[in-house]
Protein backbone atom coordinates (compact mmCIF):
# COMPACT_ATOMS: atom_id res chain seq x y z
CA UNK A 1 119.25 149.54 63.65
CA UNK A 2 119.06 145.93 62.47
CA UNK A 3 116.98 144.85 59.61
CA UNK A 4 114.24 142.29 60.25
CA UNK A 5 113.84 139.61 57.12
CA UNK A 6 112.06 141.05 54.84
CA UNK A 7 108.72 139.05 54.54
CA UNK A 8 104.87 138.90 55.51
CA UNK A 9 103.74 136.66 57.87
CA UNK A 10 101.90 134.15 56.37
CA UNK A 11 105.48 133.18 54.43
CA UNK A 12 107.39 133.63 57.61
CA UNK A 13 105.08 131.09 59.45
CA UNK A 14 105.34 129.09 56.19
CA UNK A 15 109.11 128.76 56.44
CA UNK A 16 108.95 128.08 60.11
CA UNK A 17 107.17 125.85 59.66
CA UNK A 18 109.21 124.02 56.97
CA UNK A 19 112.02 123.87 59.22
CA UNK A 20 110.40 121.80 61.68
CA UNK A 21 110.05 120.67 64.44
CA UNK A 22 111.56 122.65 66.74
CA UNK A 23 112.56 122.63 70.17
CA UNK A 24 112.88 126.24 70.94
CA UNK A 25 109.67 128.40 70.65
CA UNK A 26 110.94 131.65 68.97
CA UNK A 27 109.04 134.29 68.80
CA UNK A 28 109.55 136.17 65.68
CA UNK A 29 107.56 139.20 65.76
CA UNK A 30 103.82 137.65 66.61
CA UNK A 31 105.04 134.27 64.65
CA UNK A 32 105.91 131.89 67.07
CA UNK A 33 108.44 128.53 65.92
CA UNK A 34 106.70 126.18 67.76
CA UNK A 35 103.34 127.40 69.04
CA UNK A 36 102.12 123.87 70.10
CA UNK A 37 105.14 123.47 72.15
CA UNK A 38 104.63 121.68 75.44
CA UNK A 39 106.23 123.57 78.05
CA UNK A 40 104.92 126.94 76.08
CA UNK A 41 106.82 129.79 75.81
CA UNK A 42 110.07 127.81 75.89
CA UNK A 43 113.19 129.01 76.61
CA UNK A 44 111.74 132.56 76.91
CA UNK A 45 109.63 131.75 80.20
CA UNK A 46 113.09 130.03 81.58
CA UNK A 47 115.66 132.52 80.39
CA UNK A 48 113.45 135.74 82.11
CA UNK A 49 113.95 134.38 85.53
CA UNK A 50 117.66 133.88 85.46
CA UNK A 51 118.20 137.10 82.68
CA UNK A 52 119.75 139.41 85.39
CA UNK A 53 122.61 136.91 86.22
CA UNK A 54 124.72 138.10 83.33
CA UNK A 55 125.30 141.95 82.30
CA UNK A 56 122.74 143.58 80.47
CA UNK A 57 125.05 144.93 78.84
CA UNK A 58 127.51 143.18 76.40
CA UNK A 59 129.01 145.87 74.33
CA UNK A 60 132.60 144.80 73.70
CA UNK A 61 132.53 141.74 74.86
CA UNK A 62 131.96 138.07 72.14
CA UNK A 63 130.29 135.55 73.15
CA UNK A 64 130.19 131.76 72.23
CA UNK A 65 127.18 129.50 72.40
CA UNK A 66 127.66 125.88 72.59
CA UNK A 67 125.15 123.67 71.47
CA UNK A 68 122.75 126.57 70.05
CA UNK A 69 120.40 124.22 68.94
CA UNK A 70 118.05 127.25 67.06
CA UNK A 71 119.85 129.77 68.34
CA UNK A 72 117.32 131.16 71.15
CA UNK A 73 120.74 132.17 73.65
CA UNK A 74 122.73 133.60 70.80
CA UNK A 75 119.95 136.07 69.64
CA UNK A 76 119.60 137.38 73.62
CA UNK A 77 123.47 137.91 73.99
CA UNK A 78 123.05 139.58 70.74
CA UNK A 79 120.40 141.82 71.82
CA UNK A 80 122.25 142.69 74.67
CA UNK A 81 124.60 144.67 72.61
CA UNK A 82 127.65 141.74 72.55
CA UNK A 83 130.30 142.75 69.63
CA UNK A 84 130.63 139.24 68.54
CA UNK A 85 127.97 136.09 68.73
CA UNK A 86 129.02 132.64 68.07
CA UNK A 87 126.77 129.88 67.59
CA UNK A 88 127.81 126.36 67.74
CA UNK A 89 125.99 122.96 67.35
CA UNK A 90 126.41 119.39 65.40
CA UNK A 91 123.38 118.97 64.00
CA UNK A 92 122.69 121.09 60.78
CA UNK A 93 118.60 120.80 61.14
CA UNK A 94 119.16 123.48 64.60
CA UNK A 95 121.99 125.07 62.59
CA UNK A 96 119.77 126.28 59.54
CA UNK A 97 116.75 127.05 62.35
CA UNK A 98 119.24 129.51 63.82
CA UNK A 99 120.22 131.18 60.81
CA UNK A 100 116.59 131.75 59.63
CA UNK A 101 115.43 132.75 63.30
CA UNK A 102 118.37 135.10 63.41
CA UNK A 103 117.67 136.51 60.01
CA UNK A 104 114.28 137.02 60.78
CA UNK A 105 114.64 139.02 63.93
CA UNK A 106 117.39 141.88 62.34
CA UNK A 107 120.74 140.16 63.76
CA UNK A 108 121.62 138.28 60.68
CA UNK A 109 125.68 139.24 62.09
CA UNK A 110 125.67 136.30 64.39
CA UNK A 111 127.90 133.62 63.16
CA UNK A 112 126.70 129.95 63.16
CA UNK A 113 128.68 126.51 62.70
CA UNK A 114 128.74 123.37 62.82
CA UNK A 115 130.91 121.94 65.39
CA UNK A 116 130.97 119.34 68.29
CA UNK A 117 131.91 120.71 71.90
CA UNK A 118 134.85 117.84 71.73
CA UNK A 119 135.74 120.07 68.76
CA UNK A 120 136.01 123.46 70.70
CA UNK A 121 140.08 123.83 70.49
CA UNK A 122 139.45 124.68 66.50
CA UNK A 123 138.27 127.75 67.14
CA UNK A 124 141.77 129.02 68.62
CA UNK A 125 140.52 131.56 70.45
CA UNK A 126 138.65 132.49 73.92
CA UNK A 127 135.66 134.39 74.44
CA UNK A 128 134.64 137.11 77.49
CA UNK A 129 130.92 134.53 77.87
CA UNK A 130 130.50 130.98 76.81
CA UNK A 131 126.60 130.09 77.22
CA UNK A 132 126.81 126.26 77.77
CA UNK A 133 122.65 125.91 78.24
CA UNK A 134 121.55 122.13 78.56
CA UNK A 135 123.83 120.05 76.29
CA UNK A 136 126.03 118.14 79.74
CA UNK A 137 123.18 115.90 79.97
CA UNK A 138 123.30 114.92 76.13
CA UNK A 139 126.95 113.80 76.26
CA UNK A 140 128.67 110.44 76.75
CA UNK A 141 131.89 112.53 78.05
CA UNK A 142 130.58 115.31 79.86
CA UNK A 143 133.39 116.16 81.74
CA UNK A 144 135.96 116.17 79.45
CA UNK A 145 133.25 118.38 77.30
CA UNK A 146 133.84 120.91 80.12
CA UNK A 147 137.44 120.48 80.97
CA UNK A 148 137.76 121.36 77.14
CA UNK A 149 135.86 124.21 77.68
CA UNK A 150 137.83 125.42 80.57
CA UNK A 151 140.95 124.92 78.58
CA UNK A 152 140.58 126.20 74.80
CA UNK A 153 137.70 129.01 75.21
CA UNK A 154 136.58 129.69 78.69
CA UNK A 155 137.50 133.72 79.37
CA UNK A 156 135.67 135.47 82.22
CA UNK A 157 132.33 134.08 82.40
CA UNK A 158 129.95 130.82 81.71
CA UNK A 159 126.32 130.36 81.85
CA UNK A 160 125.64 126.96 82.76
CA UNK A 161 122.57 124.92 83.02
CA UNK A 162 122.07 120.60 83.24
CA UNK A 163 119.31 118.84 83.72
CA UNK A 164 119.07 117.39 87.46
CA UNK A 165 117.91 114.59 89.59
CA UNK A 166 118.23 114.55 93.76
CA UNK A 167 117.29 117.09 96.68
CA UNK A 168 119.08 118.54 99.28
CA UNK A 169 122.05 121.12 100.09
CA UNK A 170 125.67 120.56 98.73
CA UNK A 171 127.18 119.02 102.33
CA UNK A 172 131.04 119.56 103.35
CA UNK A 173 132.84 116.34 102.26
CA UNK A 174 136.29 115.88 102.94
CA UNK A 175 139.46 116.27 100.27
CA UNK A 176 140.49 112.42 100.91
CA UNK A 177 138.24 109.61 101.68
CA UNK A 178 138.58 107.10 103.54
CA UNK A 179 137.74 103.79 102.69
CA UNK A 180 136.49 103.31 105.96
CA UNK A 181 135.14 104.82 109.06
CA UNK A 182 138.32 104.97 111.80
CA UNK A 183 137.82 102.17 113.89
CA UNK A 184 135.01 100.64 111.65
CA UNK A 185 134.79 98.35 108.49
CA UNK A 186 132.00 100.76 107.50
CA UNK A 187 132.06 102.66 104.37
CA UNK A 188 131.91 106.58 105.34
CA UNK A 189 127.51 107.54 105.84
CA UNK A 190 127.91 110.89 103.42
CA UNK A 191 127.94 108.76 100.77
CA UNK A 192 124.24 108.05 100.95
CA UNK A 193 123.80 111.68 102.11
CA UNK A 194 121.04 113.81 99.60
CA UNK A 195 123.67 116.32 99.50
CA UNK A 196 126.74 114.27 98.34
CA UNK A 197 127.98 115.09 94.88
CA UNK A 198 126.24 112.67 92.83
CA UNK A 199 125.91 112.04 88.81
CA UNK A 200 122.93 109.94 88.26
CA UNK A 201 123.57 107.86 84.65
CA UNK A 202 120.46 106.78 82.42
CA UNK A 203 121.11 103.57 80.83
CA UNK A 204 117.93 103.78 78.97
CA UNK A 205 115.59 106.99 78.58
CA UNK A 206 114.63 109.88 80.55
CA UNK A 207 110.90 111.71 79.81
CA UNK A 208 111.30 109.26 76.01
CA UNK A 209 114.94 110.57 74.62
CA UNK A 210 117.54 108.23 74.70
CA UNK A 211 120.10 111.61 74.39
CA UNK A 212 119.18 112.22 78.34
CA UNK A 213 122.24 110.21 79.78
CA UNK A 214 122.88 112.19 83.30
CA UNK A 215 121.08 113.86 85.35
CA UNK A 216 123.44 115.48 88.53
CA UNK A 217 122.22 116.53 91.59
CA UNK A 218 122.85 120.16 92.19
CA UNK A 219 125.55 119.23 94.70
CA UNK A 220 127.17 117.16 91.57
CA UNK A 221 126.69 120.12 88.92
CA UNK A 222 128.88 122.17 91.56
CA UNK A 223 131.21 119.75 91.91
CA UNK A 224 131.69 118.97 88.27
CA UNK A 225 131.95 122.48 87.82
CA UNK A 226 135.06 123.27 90.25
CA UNK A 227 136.71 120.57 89.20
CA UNK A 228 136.76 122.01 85.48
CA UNK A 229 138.13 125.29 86.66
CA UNK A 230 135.08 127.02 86.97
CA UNK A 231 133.81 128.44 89.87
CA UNK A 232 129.76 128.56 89.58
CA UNK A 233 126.72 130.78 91.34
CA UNK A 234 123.73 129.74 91.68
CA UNK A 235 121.24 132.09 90.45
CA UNK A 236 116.89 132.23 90.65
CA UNK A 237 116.68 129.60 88.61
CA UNK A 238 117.84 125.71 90.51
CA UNK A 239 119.59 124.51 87.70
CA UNK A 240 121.30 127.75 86.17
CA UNK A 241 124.59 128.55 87.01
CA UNK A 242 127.08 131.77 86.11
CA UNK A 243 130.50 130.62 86.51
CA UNK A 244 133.59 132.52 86.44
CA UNK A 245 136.56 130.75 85.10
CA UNK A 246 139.43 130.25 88.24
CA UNK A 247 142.38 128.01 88.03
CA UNK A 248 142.35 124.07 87.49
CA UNK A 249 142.85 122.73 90.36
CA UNK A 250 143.72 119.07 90.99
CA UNK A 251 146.15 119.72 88.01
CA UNK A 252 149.03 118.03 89.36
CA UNK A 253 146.70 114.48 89.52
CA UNK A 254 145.62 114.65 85.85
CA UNK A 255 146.42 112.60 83.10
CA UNK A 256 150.27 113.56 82.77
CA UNK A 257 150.86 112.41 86.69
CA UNK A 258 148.68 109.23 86.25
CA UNK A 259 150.23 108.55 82.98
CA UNK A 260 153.07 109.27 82.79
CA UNK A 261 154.77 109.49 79.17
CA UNK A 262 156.34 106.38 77.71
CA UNK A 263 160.37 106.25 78.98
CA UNK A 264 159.61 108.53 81.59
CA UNK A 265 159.46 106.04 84.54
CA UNK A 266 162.73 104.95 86.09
């Protein structure tokens, strides 16, 4: 049985709200972290329609979550019975909301620290489900972020979920493309196709945060994803993904084949 904070509400609500503002809307036992918060009851309302994509039970497995912001994710995988809980982020203001939020709610065992997803090959080991829940959009690298990912702590399973832009179904595209049609000085048509892989960059701001730098179309999240190593499902929710790791593939074009070291060439 875990043991809840000990405290009465009115100090609860007090220290919640001391640690504002925050993004996720926690509910901590009738005191909610952020009960003004625009899209409501946020992540909960989100999480319930894509909750039976992952086991429901999580006994023996750890799990990391990267970019935990106040630690909404780690407190489900927690509840779900996981023997280990990892909580990552760079910014100390989510950190310390996820340590009171934990604390508050009886699983005060959950680990938190701070640490970039560029920084993920400290941790020197891999865990059975990395939750990677909207942080590709914030990054100025984002696949690297996941190629890292793939490489240093990636085990079975990743829950995924970006931001994106664009309609239509993913379309076949082929392995090499041309630079033009056969016969033609025209640039291949699937290019301006709905469903062609696409990454859309924001120079400036998206809905007034200047963090929102990409917004993929789902045919682009997929994409990105394979590429990684990853092979992803789509789930109920459009921009959710469970993705089980499977080998790199492209490997033998990567940096090493490109680049090759200094002396090496003939």
């Amino acid at each position: 049985m875990h043991q809840r904070l000990q405290r009465d509400d009115g100090s609860l609500a007090a220290r919640a709200t001391a640690l504002g503002p925050w993004f996720q809307n926690i509910d901590l036992g009738g005191v909610w972290t952020a009960p003004d918060h625009f899209l409501g009851d946020y992540p909960g309302d989100k999480f319930r329609r894509f909750a039976d994509a992952i086991p429901a039970d999580l006994k023996g497995r750890s799990v990391l979550d990267i970019g935990c912001n106040a630690g909404f994710y780690s407190i489900e995988m927690a509840r779900r019975g996981a023997d280990r809980v990892l909580g990552i982020d760079s910014d100390p203001h989510y950190l310390a909301q996820a340590r009171f939020a934990a604390d508050a709610l009886g699983h005060a065992a959950i680990e938190f620290a701070e640490l970039s997803v560029y920084d993920v090959a400290a941790l020197g080991e891999r865990f059975d489900l990395v939750v990677f829940m909207g942080v590709l959009y914030h990054l100025r690298h984002p696949l690297l972020a996941l190629d890292l990912i793939r490489e240093h702590v990636a085990g079975d399973l990743m829950l995924f979920q970006t931001m994106q832009q664009g309609t239509g179904d993913p379309i076949d595209v082929p392995e090499d493309h041309p630079f033009f049609v056969p016969g033609t000085t025209a640039p291949p048509a699937y290019f301006d196709d709905p469903g062609y892989p696409r990454l859309h960059f924001i120079e400036r701001q998206f809905a007034g945060d200047w963090t929102n730098w990409w917004a993929p179309n789902p045919a682009g999240t997929m994409a990105m994803l394979r590429a990684a190593g990853f092979t992803p499902e789509r789930t109920a929710e459009p921009d959710v993904y469970l993705c089980r790791t499977a080998p790199v593939p492209y490997a033998e074009y990567g940096p090493a084949a490109v680049y090759p070291a200094r002396g090496a060439q003939p």
